[in-house]
Structure formats: C-alpha cells, structure tokens
C-alpha atoms as a PDB file:
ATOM      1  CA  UNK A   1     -29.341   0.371 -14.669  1.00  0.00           C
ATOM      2  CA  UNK A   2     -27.989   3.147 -12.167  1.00  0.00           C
ATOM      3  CA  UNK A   3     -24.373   4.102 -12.531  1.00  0.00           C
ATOM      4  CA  UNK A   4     -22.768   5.348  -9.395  1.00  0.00           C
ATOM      5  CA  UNK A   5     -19.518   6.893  -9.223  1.00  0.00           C
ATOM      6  CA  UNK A   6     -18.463   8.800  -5.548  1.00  0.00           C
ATOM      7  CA  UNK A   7     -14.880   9.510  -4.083  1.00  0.00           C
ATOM      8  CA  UNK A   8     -15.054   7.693  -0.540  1.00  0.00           C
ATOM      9  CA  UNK A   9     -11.867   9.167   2.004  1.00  0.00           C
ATOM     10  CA  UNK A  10     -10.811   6.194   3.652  1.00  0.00           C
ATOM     11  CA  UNK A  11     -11.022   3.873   0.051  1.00  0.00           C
ATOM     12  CA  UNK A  12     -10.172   5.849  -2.648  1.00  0.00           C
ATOM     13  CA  UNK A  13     -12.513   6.366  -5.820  1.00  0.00           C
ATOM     14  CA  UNK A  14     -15.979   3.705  -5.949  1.00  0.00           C
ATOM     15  CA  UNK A  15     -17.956   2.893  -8.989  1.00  0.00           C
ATOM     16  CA  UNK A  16     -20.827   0.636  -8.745  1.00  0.00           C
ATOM     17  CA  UNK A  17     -23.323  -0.585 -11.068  1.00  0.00           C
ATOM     18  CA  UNK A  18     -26.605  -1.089  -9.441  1.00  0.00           C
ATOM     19  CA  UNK A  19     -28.756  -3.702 -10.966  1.00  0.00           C
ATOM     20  CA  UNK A  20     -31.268  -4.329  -8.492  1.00  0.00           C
ATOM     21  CA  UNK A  21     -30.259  -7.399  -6.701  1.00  0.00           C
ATOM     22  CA  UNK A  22     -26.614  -7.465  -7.663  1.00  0.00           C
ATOM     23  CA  UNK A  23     -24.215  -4.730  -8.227  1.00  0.00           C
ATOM     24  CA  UNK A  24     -22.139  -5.535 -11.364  1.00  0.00           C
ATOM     25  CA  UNK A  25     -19.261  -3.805 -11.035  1.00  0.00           C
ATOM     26  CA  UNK A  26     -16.596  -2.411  -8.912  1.00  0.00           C
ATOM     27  CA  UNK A  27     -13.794  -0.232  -9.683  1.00  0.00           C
ATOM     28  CA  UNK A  28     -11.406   0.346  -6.827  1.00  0.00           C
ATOM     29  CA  UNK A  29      -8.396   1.907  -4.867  1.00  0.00           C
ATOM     30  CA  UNK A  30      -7.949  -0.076  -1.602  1.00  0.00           C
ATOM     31  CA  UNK A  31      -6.576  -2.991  -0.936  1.00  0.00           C
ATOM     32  CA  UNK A  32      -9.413  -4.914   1.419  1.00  0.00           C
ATOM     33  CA  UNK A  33     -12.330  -3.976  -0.706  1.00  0.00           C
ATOM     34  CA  UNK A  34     -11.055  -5.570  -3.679  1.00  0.00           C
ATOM     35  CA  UNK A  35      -9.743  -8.778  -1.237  1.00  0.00           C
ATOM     36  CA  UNK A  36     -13.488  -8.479  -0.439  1.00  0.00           C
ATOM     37  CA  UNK A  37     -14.429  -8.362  -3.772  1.00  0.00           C
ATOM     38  CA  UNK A  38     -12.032 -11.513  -4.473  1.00  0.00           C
ATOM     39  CA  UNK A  39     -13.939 -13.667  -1.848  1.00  0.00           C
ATOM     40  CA  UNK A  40     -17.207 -13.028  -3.102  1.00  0.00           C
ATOM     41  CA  UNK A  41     -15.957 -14.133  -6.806  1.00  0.00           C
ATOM     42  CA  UNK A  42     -16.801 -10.466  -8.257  1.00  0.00           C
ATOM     43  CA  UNK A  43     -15.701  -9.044 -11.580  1.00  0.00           C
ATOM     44  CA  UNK A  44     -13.910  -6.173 -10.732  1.00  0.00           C
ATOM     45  CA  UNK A  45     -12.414  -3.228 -12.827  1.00  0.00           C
ATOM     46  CA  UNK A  46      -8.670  -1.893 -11.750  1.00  0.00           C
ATOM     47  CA  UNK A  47      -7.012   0.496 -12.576  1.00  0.00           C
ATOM     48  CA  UNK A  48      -3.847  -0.896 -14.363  1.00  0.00           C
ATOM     49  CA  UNK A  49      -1.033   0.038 -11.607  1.00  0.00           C
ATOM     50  CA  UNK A  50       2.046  -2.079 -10.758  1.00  0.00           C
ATOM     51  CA  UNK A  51       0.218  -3.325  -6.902  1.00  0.00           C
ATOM     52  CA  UNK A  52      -3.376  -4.106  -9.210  1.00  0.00           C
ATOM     53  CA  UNK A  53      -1.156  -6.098 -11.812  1.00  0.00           C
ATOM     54  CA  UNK A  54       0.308  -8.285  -8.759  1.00  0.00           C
ATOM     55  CA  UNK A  55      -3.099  -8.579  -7.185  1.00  0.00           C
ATOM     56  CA  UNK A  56      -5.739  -9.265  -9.886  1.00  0.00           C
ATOM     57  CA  UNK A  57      -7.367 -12.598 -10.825  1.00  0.00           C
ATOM     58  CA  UNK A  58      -9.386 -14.158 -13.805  1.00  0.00           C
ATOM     59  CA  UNK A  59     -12.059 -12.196 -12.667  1.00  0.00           C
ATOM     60  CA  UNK A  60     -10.461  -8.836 -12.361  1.00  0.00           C
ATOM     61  CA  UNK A  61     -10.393  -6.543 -15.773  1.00  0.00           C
ATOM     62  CA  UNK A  62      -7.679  -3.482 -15.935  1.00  0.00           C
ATOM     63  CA  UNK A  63      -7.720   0.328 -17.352  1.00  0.00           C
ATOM     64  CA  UNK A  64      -5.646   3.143 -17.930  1.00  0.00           C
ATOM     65  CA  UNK A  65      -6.331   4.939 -15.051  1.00  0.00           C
ATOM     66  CA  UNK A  66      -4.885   8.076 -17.528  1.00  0.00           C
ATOM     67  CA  UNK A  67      -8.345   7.239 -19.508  1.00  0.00           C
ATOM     68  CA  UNK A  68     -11.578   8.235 -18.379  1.00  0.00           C
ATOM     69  CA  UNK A  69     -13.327   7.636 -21.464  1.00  0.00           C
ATOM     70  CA  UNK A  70     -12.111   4.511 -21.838  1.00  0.00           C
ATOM     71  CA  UNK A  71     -13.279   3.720 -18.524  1.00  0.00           C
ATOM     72  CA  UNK A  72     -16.723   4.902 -18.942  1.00  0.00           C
ATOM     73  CA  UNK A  73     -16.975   2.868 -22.213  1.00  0.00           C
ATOM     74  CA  UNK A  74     -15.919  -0.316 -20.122  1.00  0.00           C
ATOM     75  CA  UNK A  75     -18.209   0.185 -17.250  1.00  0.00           C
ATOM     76  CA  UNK A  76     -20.980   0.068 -19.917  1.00  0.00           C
ATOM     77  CA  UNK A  77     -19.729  -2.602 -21.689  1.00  0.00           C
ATOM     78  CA  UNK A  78     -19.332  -4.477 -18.588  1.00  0.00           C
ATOM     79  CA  UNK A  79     -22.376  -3.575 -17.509  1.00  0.00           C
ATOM     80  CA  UNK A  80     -24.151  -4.553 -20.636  1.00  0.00           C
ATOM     81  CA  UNK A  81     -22.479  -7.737 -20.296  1.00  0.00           C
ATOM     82  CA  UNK A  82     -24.097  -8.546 -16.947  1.00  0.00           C
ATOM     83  CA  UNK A  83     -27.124  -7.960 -18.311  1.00  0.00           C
ATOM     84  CA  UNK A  84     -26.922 -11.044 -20.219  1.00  0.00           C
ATOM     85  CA  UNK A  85     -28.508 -13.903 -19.334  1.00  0.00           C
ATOM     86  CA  UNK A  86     -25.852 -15.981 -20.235  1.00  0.00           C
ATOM     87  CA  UNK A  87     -23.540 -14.513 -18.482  1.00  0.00           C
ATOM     88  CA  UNK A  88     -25.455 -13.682 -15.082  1.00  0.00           C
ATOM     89  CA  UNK A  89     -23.650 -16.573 -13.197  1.00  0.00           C
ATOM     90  CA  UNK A  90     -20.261 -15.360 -14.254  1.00  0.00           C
ATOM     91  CA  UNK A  91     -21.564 -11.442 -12.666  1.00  0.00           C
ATOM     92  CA  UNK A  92     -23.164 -12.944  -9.780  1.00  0.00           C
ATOM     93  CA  UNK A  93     -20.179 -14.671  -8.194  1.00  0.00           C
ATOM     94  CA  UNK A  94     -19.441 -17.752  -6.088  1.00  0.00           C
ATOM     95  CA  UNK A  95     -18.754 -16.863  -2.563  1.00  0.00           C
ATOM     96  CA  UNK A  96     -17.177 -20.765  -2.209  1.00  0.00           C
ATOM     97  CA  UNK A  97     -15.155 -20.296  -5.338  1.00  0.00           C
ATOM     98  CA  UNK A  98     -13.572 -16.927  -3.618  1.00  0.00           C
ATOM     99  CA  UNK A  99     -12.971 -18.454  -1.083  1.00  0.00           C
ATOM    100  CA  UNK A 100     -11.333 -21.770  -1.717  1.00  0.00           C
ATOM    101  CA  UNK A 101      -9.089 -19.261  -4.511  1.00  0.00           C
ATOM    102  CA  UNK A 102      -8.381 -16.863  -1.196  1.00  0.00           C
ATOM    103  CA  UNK A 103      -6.785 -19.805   0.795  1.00  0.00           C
ATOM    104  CA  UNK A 104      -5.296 -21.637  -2.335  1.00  0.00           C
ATOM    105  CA  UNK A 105      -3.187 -17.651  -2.663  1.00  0.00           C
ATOM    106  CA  UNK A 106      -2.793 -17.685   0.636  1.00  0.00           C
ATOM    107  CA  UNK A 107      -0.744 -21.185   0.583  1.00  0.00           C
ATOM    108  CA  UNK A 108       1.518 -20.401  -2.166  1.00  0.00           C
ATOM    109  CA  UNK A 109       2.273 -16.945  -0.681  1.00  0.00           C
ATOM    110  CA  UNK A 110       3.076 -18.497   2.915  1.00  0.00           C
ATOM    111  CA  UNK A 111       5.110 -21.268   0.626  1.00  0.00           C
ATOM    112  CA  UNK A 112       7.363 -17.987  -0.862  1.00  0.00           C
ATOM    113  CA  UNK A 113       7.830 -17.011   2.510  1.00  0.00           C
ATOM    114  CA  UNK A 114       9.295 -20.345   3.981  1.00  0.00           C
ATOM    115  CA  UNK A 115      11.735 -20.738   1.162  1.00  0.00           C
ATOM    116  CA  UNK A 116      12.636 -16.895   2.103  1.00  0.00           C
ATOM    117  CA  UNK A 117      12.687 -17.233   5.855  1.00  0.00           C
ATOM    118  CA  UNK A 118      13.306 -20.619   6.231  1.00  0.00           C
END
C-alpha cells in the first residue's frame, strides 16, 4: 500500500491511497473532485467544514481538519479497511449507484428552488 499525500494549486490538499487497481481513498478541498468522487460511488475523507457537512453522503467520512494525527490514523484505518475482502465492493464503488444518487440530489435541489423562485 502507497500513501500519497501532495498539495495540488488549483484543488487544494490530495491524499490518495494507491492499491494497485483502485485507489482507496480521497481526502479533498474542491468542490468538483469530490462531485467526481460522488459519481463514481467513492469513500471519501473530508475535512469536517460547514460546505463538507452540507455536501457529504453515506459514503463520505469527516475529520478535524485541526488534527493531523487523527487524520493519518484514519487514512490507515480506512485503508486497512479496503483491504478487506469483505468490504472491497463497498471501496470499489458503483459508478450507476453515483450516478442515479447525483440526479436523485439534483431533483430535490431544483425542487428547493421552485418553491423559492416559483
């Protein structure tokens, strides 16, 4: 297992896990990577800010971003967790799944905005 942690400009600070064929985890700070992430049916780590609270789903795991030990310890964990074979469908994701949960958000949001607008 290869942890890889590098500060990318235009998206903020990137952590994968790099298991061969799938990488395990993502922690993030920009918006379209973790929609990206979202499609594909990723776990994802976040740090625990008031725009990642509204954001999130099921699959989407916070930390005090205050904490870097703590976030170390839940990379590994995470990772360690991926490496299970029980769990390998839960880390490998379900592009359809992502999807069909990206429009399903994207109906109730436009549904806010009509009672707003409308």
């Amino acid at each position: 297992m290869t942890v890889f942690t590098g500060i990318v400009e235009e998206v903020g600070t990137v952590t994968a896990v790099d298991r061969g064929r799938h990488s395990a985890v993502l922690t993030i700070q920009a918006h379209t990577v973790l929609e990206d992430a979202k499609v594909l049916d990723k776990a994802v780590l976040l740090s625990d800010i008031p725009v990642h609270r509204e954001q999130k789903n099921e699959k989407c795991t916070l930390f005090d971003p205050h904490d870097p030990d703590a976030l170390a310890d839940l990379i590994v964990e995470t990772a360690e967790r991926a490496d299970r074979p029980e769990e390998a469908a839960y880390f490998a994701g379900d592009m359809m799944a992502g999807m069909a949960n990206m429009y399903r958000e994207a109906g109730e949001y436009a549904k806010a905005l009509e009672k707003i607008f409308v």
